[in-house]
C-alpha atoms as a PDB file:
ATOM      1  CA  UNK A   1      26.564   5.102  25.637  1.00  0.00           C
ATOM      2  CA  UNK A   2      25.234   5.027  29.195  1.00  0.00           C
ATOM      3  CA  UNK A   3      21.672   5.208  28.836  1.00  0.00           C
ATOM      4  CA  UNK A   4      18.739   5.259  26.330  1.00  0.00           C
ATOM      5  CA  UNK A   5      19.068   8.934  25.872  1.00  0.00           C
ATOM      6  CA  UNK A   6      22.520   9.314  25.098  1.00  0.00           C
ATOM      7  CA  UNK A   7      21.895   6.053  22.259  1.00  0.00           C
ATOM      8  CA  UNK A   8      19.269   7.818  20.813  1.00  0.00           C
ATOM      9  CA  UNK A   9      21.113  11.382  20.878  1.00  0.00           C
ATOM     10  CA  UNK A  10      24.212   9.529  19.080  1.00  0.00           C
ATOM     11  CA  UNK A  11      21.737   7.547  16.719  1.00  0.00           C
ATOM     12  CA  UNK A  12      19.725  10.319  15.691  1.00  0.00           C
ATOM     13  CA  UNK A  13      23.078  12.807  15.053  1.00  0.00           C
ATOM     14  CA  UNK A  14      23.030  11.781  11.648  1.00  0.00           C
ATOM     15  CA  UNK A  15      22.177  13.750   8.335  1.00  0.00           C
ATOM     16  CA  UNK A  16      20.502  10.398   7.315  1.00  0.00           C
ATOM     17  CA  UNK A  17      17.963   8.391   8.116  1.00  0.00           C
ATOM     18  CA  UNK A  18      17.265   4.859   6.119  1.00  0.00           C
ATOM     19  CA  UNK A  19      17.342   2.001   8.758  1.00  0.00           C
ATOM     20  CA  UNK A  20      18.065   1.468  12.473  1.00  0.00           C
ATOM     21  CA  UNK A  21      18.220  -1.545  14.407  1.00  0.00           C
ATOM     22  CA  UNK A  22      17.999  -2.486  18.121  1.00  0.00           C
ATOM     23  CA  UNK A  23      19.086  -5.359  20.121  1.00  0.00           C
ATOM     24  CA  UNK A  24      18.142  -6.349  23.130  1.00  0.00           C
ATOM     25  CA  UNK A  25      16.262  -9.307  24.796  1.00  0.00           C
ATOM     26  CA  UNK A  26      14.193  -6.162  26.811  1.00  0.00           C
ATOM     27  CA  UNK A  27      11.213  -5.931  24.235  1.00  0.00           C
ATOM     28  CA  UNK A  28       9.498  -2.646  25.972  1.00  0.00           C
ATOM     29  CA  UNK A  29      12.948  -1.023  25.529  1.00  0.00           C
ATOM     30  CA  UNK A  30      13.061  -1.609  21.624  1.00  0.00           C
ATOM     31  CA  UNK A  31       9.969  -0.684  20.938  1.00  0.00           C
ATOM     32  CA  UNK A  32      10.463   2.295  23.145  1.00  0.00           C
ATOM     33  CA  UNK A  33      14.113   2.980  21.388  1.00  0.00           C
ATOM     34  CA  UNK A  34      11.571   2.354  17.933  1.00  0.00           C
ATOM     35  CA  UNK A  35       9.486   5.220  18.798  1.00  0.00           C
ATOM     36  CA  UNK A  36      12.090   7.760  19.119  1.00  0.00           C
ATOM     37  CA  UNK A  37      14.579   6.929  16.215  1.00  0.00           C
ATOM     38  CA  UNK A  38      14.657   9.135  13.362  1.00  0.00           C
ATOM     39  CA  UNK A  39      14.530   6.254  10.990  1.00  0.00           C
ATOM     40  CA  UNK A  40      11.909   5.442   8.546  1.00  0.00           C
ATOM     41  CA  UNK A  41      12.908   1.803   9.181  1.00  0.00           C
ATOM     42  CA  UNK A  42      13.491  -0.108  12.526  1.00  0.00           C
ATOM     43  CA  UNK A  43      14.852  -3.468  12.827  1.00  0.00           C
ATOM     44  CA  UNK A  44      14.576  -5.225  16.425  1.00  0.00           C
ATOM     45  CA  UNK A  45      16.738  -8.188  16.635  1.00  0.00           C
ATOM     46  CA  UNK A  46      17.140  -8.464  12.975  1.00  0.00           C
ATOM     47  CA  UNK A  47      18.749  -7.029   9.799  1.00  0.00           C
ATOM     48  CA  UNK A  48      17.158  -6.518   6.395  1.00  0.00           C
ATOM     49  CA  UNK A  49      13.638  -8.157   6.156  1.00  0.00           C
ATOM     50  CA  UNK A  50      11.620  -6.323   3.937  1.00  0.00           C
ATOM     51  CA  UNK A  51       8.000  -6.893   3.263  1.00  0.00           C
ATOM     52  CA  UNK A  52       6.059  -6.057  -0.005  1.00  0.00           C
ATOM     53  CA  UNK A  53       3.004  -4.800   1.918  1.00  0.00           C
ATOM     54  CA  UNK A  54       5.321  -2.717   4.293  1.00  0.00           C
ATOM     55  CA  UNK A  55       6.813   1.095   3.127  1.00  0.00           C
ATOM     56  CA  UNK A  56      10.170   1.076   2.618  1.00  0.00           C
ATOM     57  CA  UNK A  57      12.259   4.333   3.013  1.00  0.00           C
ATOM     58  CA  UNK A  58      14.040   6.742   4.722  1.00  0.00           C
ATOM     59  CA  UNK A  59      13.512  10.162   6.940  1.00  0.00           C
ATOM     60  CA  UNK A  60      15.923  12.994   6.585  1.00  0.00           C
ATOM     61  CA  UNK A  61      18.461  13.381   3.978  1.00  0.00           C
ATOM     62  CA  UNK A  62      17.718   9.484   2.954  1.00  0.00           C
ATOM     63  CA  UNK A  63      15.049   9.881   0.152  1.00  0.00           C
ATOM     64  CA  UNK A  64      11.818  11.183   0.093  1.00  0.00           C
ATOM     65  CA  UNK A  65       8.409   9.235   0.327  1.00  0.00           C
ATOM     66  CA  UNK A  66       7.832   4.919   0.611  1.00  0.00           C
ATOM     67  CA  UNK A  67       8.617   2.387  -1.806  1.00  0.00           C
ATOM     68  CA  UNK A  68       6.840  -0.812  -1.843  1.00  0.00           C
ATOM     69  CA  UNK A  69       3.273  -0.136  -0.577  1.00  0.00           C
ATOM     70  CA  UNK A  70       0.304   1.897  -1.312  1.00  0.00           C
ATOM     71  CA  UNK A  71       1.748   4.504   1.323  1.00  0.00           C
ATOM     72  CA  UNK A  72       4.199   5.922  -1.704  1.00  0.00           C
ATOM     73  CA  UNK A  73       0.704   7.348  -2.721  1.00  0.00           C
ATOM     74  CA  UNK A  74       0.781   9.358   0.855  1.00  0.00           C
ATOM     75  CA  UNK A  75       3.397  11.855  -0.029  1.00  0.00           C
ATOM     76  CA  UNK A  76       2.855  14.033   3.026  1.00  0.00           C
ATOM     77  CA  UNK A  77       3.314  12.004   5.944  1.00  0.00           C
ATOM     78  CA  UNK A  78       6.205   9.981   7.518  1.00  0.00           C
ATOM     79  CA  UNK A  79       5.386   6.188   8.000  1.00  0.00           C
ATOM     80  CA  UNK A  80       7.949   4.325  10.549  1.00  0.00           C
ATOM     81  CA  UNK A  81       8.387   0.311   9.764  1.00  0.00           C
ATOM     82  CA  UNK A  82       9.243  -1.404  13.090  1.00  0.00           C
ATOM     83  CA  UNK A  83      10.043  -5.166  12.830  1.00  0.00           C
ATOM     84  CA  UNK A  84      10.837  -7.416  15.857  1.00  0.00           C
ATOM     85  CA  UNK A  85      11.922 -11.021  16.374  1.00  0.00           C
ATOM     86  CA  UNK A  86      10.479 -12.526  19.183  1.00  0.00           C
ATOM     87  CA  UNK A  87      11.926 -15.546  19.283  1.00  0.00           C
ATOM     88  CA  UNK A  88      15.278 -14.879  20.931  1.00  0.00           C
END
């Protein structure tokens, strides 16, 4: 890709929509690039934590509704999980 908007046109052509990450060391851009993926989870400079407190699931054809939280109670609204390592 060439820019942000082509990234999030390729990310977001998909019939799913479980997880994302991002990488970079810019920390405006990944929260930005959070924002605008179709993702019901966002990783930034990291892979697979999951917190008990935090919903878990995906948007799209990827399931339907939260694990892991009191927001699996909320079954008409889309809750995004962004995580971000700030120490690189």
């Amino acid at each position: 890709f060439t820019d942000e908007a082509e990234a999030l046109q390729l990310a977001n052509d998909v019939e799913f929509g479980l997880a994302a990450s991002v990488w970079t060391s810019n920390l405006g851009r990944s929260l930005r690039m959070s924002k605008y993926l179709d993702f019901g989870t966002v990783w930034i400079n990291t892979h697979i934590p999951l917190i008990a407190e935090m919903p878990h699931g995906g948007f799209k054809h990827s399931g339907y509704g939260k694990d892991l939280s009191m927001y699996g109670f909320e079954d008409y609204t889309r809750i995004k999980h962004v995580m971000a390592s700030l120490d690189s």
